[in-house]
PDB file of N, CA and C in Angstrom:
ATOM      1  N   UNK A   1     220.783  -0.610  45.251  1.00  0.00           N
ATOM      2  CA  UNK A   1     221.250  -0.396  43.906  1.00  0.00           C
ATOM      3  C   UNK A   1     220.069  -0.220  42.945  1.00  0.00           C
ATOM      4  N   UNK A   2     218.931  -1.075  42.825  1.00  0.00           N
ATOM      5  CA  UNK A   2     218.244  -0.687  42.168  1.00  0.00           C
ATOM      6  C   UNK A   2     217.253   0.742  42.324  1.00  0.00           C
ATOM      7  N   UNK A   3     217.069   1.438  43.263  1.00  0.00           N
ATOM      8  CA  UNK A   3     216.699   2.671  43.363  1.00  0.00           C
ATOM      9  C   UNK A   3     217.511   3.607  42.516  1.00  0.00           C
ATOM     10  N   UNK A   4     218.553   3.268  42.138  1.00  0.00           N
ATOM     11  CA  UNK A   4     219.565   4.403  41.411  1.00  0.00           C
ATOM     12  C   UNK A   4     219.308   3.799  39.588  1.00  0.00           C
ATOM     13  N   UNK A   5     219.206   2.225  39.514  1.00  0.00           N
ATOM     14  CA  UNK A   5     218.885   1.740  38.106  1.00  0.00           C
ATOM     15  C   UNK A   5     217.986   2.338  37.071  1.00  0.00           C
ATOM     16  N   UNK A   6     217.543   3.873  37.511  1.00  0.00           N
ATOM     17  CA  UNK A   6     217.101   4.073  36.209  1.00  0.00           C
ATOM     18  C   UNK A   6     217.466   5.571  36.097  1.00  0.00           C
ATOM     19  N   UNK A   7     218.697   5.944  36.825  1.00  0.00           N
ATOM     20  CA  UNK A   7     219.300   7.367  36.801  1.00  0.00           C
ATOM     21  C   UNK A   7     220.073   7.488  35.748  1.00  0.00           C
ATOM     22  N   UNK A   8     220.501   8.181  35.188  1.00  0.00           N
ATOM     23  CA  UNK A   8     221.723   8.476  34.398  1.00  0.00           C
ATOM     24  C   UNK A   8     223.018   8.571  34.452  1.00  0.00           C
ATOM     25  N   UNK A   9     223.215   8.607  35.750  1.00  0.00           N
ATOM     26  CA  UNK A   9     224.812   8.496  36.888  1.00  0.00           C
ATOM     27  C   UNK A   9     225.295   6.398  36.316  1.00  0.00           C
ATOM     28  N   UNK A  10     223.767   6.547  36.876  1.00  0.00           N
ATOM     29  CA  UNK A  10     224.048   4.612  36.395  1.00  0.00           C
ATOM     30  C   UNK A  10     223.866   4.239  35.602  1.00  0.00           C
ATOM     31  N   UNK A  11     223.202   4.867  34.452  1.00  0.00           N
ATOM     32  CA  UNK A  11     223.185   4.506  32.897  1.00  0.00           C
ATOM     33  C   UNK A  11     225.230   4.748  32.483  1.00  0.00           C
ATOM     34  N   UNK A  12     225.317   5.830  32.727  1.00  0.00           N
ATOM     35  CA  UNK A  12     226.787   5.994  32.228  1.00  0.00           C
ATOM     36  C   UNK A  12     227.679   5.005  33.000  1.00  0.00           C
ATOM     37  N   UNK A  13     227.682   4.802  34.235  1.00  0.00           N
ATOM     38  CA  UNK A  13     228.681   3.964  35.163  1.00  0.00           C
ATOM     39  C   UNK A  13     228.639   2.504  34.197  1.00  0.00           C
ATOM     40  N   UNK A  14     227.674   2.360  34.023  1.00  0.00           N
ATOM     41  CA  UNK A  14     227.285   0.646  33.500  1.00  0.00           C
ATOM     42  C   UNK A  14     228.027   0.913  31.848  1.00  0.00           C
ATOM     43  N   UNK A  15     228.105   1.624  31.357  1.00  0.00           N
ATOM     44  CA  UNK A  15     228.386   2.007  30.378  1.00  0.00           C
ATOM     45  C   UNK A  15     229.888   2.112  30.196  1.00  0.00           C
ATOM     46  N   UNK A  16     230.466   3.032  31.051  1.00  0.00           N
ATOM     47  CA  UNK A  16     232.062   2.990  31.116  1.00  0.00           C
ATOM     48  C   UNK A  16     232.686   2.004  32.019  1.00  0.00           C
ATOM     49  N   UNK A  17     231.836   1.118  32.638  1.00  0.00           N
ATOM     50  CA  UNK A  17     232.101  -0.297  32.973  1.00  0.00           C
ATOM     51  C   UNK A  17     232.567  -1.204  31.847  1.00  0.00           C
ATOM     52  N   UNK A  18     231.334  -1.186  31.241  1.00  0.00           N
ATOM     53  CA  UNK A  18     231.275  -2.280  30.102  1.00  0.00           C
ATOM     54  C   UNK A  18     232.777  -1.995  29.107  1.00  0.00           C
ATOM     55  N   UNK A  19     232.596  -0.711  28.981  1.00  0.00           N
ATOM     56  CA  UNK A  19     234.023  -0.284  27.875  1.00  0.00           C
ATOM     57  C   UNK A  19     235.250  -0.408  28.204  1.00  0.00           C
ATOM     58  N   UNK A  20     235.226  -0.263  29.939  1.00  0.00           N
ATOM     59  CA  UNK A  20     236.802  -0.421  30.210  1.00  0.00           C
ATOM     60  C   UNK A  20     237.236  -1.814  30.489  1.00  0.00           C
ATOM     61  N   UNK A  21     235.941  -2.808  30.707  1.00  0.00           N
ATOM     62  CA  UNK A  21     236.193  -4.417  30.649  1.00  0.00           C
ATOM     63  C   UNK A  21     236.922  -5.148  29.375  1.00  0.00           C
ATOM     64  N   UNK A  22     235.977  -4.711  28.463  1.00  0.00           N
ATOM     65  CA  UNK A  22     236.446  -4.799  27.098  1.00  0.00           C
ATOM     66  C   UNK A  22     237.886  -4.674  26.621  1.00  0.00           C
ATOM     67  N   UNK A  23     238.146  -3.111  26.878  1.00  0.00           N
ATOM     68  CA  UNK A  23     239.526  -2.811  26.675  1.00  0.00           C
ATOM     69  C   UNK A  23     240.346  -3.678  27.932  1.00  0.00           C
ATOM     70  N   UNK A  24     240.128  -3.859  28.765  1.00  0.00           N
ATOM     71  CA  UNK A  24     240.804  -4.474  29.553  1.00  0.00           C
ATOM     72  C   UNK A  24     241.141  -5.847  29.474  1.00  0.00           C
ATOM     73  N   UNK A  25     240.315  -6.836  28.369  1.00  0.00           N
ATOM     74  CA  UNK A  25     240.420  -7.891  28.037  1.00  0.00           C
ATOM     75  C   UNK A  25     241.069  -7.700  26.476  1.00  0.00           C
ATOM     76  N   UNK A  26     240.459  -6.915  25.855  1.00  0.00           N
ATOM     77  CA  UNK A  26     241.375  -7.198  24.696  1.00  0.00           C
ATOM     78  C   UNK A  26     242.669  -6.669  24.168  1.00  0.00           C
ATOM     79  N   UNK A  27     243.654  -6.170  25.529  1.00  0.00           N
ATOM     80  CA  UNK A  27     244.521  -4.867  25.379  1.00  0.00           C
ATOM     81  C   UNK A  27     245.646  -6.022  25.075  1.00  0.00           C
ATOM     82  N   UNK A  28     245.467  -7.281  25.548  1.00  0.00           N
ATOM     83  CA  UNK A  28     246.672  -8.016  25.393  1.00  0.00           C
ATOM     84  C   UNK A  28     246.772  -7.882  23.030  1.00  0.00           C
ATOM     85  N   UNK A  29     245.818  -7.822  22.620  1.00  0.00           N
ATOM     86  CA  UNK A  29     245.705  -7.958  21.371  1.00  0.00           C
ATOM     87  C   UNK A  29     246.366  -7.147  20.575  1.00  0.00           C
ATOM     88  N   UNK A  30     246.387  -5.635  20.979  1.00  0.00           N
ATOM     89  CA  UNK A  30     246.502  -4.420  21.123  1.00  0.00           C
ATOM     90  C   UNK A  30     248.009  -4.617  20.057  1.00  0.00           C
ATOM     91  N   UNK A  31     249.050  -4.721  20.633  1.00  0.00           N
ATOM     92  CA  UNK A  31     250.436  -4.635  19.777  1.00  0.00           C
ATOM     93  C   UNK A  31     250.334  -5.224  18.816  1.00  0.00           C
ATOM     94  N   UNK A  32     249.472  -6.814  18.573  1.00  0.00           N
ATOM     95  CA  UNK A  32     249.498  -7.328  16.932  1.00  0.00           C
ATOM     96  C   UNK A  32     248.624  -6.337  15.866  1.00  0.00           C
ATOM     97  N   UNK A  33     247.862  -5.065  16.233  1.00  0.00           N
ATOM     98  CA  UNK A  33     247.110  -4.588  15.685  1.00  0.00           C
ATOM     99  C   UNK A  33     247.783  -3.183  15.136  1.00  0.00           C
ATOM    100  N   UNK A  34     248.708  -2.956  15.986  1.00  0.00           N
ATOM    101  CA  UNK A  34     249.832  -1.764  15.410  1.00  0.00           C
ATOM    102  C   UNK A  34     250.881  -2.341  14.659  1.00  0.00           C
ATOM    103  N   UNK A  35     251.528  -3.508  15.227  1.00  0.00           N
ATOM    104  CA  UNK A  35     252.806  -3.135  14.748  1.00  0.00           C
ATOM    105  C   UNK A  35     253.277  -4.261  14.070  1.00  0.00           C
ATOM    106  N   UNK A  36     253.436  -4.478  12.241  1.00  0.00           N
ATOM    107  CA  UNK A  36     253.248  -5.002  11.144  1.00  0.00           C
ATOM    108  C   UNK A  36     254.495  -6.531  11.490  1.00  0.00           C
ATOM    109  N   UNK A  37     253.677  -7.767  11.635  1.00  0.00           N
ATOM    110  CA  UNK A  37     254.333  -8.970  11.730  1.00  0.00           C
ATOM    111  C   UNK A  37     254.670  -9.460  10.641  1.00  0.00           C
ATOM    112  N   UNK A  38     256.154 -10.327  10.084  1.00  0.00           N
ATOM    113  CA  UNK A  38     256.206 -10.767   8.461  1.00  0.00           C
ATOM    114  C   UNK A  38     255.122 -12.189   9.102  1.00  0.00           C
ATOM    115  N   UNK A  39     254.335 -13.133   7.811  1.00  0.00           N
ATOM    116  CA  UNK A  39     254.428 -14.043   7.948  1.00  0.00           C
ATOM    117  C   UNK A  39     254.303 -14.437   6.745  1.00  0.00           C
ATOM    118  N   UNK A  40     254.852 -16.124   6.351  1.00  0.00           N
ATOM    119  CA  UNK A  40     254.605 -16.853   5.644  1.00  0.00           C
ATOM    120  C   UNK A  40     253.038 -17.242   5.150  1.00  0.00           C
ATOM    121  N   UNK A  41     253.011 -17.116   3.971  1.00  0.00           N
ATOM    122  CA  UNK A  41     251.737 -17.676   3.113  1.00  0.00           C
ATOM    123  C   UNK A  41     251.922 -18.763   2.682  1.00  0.00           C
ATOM    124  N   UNK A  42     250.408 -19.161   2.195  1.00  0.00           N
ATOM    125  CA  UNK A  42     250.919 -20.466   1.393  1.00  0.00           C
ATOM    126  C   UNK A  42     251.394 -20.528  -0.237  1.00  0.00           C
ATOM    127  N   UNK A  43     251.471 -19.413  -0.521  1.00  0.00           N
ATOM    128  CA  UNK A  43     251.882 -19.416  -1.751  1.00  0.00           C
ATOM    129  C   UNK A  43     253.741 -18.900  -1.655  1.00  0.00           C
ATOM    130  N   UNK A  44     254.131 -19.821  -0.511  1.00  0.00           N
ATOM    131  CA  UNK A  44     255.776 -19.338  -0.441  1.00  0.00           C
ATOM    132  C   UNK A  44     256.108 -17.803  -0.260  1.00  0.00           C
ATOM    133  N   UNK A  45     255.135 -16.877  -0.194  1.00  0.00           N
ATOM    134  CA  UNK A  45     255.713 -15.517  -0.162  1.00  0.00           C
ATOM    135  C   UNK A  45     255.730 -15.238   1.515  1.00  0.00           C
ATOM    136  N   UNK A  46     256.600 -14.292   2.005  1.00  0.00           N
ATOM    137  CA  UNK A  46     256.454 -13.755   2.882  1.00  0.00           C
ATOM    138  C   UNK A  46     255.339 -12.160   2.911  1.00  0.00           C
ATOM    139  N   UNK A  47     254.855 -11.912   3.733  1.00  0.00           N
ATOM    140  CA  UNK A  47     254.138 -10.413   3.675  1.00  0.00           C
ATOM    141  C   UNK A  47     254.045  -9.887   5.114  1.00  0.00           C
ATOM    142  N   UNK A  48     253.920  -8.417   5.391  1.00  0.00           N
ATOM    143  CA  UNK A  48     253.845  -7.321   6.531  1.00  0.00           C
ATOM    144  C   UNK A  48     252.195  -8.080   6.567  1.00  0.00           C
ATOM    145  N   UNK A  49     251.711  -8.260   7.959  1.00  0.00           N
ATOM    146  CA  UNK A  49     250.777  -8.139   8.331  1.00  0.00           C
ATOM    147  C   UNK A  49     250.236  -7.575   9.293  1.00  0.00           C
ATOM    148  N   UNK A  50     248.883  -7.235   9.750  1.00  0.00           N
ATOM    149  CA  UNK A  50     248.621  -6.181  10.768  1.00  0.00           C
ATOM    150  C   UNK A  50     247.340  -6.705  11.248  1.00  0.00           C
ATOM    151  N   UNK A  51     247.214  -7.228  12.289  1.00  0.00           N
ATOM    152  CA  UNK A  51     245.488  -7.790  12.395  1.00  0.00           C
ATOM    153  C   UNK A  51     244.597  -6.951  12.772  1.00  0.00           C
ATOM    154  N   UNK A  52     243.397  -7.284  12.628  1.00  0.00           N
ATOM    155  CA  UNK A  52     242.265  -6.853  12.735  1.00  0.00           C
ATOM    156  C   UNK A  52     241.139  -6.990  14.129  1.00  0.00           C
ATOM    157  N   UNK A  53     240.532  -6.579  14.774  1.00  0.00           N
ATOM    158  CA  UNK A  53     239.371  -6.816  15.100  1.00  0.00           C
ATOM    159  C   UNK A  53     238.082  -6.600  15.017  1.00  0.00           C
ATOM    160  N   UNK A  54     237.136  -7.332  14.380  1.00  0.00           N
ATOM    161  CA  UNK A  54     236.374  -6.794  13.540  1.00  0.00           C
ATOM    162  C   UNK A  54     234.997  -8.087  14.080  1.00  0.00           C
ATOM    163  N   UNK A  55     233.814  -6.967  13.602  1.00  0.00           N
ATOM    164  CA  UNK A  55     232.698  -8.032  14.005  1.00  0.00           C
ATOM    165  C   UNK A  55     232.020  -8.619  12.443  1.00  0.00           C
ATOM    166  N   UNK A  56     231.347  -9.871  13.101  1.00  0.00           N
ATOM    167  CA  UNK A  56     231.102 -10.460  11.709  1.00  0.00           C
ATOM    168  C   UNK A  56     229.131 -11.083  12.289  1.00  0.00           C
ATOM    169  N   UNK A  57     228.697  -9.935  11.374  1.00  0.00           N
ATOM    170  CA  UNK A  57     227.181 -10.289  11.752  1.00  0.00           C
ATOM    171  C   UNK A  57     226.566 -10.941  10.138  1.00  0.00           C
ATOM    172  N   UNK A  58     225.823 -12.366  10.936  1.00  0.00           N
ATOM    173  CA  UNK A  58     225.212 -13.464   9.921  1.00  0.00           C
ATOM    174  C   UNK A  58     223.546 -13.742  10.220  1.00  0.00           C
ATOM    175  N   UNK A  59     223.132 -14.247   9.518  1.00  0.00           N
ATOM    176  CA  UNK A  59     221.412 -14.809   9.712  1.00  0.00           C
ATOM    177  C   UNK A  59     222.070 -16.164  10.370  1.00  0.00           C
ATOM    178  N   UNK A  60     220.595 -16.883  10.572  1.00  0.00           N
ATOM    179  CA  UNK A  60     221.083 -18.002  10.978  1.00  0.00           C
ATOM    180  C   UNK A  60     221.507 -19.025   9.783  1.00  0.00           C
ATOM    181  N   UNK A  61     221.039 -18.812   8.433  1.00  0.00           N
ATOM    182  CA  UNK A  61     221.907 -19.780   7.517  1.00  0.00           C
ATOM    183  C   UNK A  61     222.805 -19.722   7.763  1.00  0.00           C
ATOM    184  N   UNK A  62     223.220 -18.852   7.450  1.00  0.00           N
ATOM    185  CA  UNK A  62     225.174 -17.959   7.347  1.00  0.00           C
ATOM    186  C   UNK A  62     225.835 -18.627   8.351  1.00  0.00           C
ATOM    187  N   UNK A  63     225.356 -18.403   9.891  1.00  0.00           N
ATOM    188  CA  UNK A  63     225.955 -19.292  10.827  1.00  0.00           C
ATOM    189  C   UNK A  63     225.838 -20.739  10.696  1.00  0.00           C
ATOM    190  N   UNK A  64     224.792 -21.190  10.095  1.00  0.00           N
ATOM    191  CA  UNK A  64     224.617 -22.651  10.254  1.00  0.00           C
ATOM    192  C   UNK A  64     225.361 -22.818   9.121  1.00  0.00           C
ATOM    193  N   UNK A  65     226.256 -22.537   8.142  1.00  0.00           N
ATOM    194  CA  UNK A  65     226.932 -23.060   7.081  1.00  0.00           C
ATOM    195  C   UNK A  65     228.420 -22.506   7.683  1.00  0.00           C
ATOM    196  N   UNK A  66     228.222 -21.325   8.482  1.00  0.00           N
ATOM    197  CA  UNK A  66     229.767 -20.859   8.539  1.00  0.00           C
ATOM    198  C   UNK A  66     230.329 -21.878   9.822  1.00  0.00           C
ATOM    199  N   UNK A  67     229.432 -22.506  10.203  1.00  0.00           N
ATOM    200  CA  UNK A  67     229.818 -23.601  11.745  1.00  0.00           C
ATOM    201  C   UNK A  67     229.794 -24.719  11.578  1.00  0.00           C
ATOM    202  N   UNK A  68     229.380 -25.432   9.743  1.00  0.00           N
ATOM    203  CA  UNK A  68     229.294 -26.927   9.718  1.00  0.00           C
ATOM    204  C   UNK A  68     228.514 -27.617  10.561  1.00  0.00           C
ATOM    205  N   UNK A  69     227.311 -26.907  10.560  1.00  0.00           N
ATOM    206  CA  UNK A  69     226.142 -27.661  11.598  1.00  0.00           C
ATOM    207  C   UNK A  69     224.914 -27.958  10.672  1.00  0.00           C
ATOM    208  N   UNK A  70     224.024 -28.890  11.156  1.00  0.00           N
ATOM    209  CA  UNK A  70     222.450 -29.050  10.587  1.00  0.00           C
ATOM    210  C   UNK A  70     222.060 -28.012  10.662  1.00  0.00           C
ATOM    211  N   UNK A  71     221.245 -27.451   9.875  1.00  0.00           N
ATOM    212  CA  UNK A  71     219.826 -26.413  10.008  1.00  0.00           C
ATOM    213  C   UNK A  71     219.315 -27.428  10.893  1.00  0.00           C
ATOM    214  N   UNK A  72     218.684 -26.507  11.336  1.00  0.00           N
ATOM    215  CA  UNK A  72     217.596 -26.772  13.078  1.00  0.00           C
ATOM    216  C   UNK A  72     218.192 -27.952  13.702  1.00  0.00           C
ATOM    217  N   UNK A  73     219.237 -27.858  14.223  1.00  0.00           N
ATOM    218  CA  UNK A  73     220.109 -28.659  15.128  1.00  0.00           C
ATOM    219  C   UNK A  73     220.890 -27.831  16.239  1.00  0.00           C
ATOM    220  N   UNK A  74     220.974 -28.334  17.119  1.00  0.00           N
ATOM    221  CA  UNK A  74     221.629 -27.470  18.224  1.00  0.00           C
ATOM    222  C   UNK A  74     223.249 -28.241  18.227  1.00  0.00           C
ATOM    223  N   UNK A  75     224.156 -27.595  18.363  1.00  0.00           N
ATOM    224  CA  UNK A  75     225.247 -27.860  18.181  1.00  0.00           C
ATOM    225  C   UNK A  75     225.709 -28.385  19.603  1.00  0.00           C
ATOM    226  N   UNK A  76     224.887 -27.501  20.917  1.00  0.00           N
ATOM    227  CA  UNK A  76     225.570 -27.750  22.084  1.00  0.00           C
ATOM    228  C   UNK A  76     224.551 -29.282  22.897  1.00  0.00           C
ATOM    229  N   UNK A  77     223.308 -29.353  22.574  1.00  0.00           N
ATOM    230  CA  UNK A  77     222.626 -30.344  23.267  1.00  0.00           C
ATOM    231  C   UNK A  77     221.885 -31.250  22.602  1.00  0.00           C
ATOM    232  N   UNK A  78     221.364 -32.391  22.806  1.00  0.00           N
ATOM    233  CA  UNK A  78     220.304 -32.741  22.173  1.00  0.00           C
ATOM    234  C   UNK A  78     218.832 -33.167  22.506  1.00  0.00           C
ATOM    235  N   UNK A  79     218.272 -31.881  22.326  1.00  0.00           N
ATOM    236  CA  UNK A  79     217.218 -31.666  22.448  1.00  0.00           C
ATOM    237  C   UNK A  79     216.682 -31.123  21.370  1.00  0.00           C
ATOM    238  N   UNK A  80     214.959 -31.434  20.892  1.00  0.00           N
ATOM    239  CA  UNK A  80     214.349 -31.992  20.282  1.00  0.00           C
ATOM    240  C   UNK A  80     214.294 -30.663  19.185  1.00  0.00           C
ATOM    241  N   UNK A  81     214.462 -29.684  18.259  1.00  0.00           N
ATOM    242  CA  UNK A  81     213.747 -28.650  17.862  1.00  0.00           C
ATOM    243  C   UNK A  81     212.991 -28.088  18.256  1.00  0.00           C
ATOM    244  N   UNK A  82     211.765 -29.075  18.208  1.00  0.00           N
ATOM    245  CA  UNK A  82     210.575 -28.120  18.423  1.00  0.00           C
ATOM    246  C   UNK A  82     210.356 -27.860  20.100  1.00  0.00           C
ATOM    247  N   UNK A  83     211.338 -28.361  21.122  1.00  0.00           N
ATOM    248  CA  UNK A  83     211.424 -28.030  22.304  1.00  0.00           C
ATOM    249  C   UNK A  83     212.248 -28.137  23.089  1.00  0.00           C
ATOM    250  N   UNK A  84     213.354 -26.752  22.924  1.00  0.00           N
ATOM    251  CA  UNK A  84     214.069 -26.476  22.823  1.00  0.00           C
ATOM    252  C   UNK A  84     214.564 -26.053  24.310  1.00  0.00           C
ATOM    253  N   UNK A  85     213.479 -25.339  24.897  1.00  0.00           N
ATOM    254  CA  UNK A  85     213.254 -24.942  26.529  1.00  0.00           C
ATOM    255  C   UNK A  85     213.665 -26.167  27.225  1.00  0.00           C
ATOM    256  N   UNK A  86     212.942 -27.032  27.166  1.00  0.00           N
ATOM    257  CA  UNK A  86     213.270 -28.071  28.202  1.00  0.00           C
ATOM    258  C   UNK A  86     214.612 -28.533  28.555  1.00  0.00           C
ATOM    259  N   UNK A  87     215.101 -29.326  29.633  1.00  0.00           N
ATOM    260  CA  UNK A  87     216.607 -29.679  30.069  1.00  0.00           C
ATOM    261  C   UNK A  87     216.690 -30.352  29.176  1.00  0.00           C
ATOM    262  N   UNK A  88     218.169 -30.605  28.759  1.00  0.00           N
ATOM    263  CA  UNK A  88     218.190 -31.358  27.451  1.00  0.00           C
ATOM    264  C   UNK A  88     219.615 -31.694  27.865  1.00  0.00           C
ATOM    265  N   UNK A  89     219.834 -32.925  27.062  1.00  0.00           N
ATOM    266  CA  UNK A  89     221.664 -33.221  27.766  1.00  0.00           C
ATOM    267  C   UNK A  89     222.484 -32.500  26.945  1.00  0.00           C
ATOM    268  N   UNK A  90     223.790 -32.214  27.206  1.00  0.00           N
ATOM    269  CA  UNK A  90     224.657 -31.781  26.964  1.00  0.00           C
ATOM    270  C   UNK A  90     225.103 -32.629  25.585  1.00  0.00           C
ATOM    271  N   UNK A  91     225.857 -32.084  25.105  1.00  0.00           N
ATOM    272  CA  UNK A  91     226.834 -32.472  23.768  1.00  0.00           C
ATOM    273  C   UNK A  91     228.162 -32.897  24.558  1.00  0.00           C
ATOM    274  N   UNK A  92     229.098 -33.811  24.394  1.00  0.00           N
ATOM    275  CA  UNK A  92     229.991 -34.252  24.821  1.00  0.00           C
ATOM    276  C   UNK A  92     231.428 -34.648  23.912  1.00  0.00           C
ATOM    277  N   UNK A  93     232.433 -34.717  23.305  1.00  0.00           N
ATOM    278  CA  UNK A  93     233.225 -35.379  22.893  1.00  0.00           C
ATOM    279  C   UNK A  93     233.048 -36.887  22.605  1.00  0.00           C
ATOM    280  N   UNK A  94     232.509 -37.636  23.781  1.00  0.00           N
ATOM    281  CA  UNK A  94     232.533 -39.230  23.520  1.00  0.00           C
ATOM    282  C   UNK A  94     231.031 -39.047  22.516  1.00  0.00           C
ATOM    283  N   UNK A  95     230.315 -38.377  22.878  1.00  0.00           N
ATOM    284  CA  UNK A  95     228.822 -38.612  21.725  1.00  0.00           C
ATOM    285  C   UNK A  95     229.559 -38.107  20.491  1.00  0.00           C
ATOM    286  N   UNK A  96     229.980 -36.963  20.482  1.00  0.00           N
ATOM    287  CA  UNK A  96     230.229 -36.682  18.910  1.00  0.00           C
ATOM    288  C   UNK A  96     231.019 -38.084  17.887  1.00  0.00           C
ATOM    289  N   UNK A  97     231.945 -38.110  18.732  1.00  0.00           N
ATOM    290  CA  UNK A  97     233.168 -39.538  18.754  1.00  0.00           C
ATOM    291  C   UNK A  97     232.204 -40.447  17.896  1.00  0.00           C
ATOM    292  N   UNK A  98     230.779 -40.708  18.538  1.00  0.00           N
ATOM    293  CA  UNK A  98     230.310 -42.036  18.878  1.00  0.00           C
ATOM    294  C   UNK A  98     229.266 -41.673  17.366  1.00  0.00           C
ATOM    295  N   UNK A  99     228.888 -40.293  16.613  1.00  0.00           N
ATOM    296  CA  UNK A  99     228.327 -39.720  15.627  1.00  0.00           C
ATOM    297  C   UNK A  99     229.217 -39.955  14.804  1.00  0.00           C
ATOM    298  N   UNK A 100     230.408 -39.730  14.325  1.00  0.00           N
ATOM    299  CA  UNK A 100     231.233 -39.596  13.412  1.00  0.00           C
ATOM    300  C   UNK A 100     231.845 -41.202  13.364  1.00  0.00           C
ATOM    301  N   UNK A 101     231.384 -42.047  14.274  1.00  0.00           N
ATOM    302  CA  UNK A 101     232.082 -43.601  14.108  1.00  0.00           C
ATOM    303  C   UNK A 101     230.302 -43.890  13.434  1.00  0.00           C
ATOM    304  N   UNK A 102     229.515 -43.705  13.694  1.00  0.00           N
ATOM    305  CA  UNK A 102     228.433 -44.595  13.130  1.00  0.00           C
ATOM    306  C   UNK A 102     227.271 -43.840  11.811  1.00  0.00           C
ATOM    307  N   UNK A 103     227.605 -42.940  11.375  1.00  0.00           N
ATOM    308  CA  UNK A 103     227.394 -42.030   9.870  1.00  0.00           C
ATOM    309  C   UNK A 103     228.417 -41.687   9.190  1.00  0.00           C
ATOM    310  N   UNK A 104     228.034 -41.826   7.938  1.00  0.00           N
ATOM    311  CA  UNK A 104     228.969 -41.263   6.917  1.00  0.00           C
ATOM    312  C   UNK A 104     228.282 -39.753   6.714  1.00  0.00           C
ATOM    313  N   UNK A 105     229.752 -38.844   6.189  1.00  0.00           N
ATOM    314  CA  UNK A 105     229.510 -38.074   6.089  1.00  0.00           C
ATOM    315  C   UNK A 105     228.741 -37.142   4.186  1.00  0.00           C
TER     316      UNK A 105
END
C-alpha cells in the first residue's frame, strides 16, 4: 500500500473514503435538516424549525470559556502544564465528585 501512497488514484480513494464515511454517519441527521419540526420555546410560543449542521471554529480562550474549564488546565488528565507529554492519569467522575465536594465555586 504504501508504494501507491503518493499517487493520485490514492490521493482521491482516501478522499472519497473520507466523504462517504461522513455522509454515512451523519445521514441518520439528514431528515431533521429538511423537513421543518414545530417545537416549543421558552417563551410559550410554538415555531417551524429546521436544524443545522454547522462548524464552529474558536482560539483556545473561546474554547476554554465555551467548555467552563481553567486556562491552562487539561480537562481530560492531570498532568502538570508545563508537561504535558508525559503519562498522566486520567480524569474520572469520582475525582471530579471529590473537586466539586472540596472547593467552592
Amino acid at each position: 500500500m504504501r508504494e501507491h501512497a503518493s499517487t493520485d488514484a490514492f490521493h482521491k480513494f482516501k478522499q472519497q473514503l473520507f466523504h462517504f464515511s461522513l455522509t454515512r454517519i451523519l445521514s441518520p441527521l439528514h431528515p431533521a435538516m429538511k423537513v421543518p419540526e414545530l417545537v416549543l420555546f421558552g417563551d410559550d410560543y410554538y415555531r417551524c424549525v429546521i436544524y443545522a449542521l454547522a462548524a464552529y471554529i474558536a482560539d483556545y480562550e473561546e474554547q476554554v470559556l465555551l467548555s467552563c474549564i481553567l486556562c491552562n488546565w487539561c480537562a481530560k488528565c492531570i498532568a502538570h502544564r508545563e508537561n504535558l507529554d508525559e503519562e498522566a492519569l486520567h480524569r474520572c467522575r469520582e475525582h471530579s465528585d471529590i473537586l466539586i465536594k472540596e472547593f467552592e465555586f
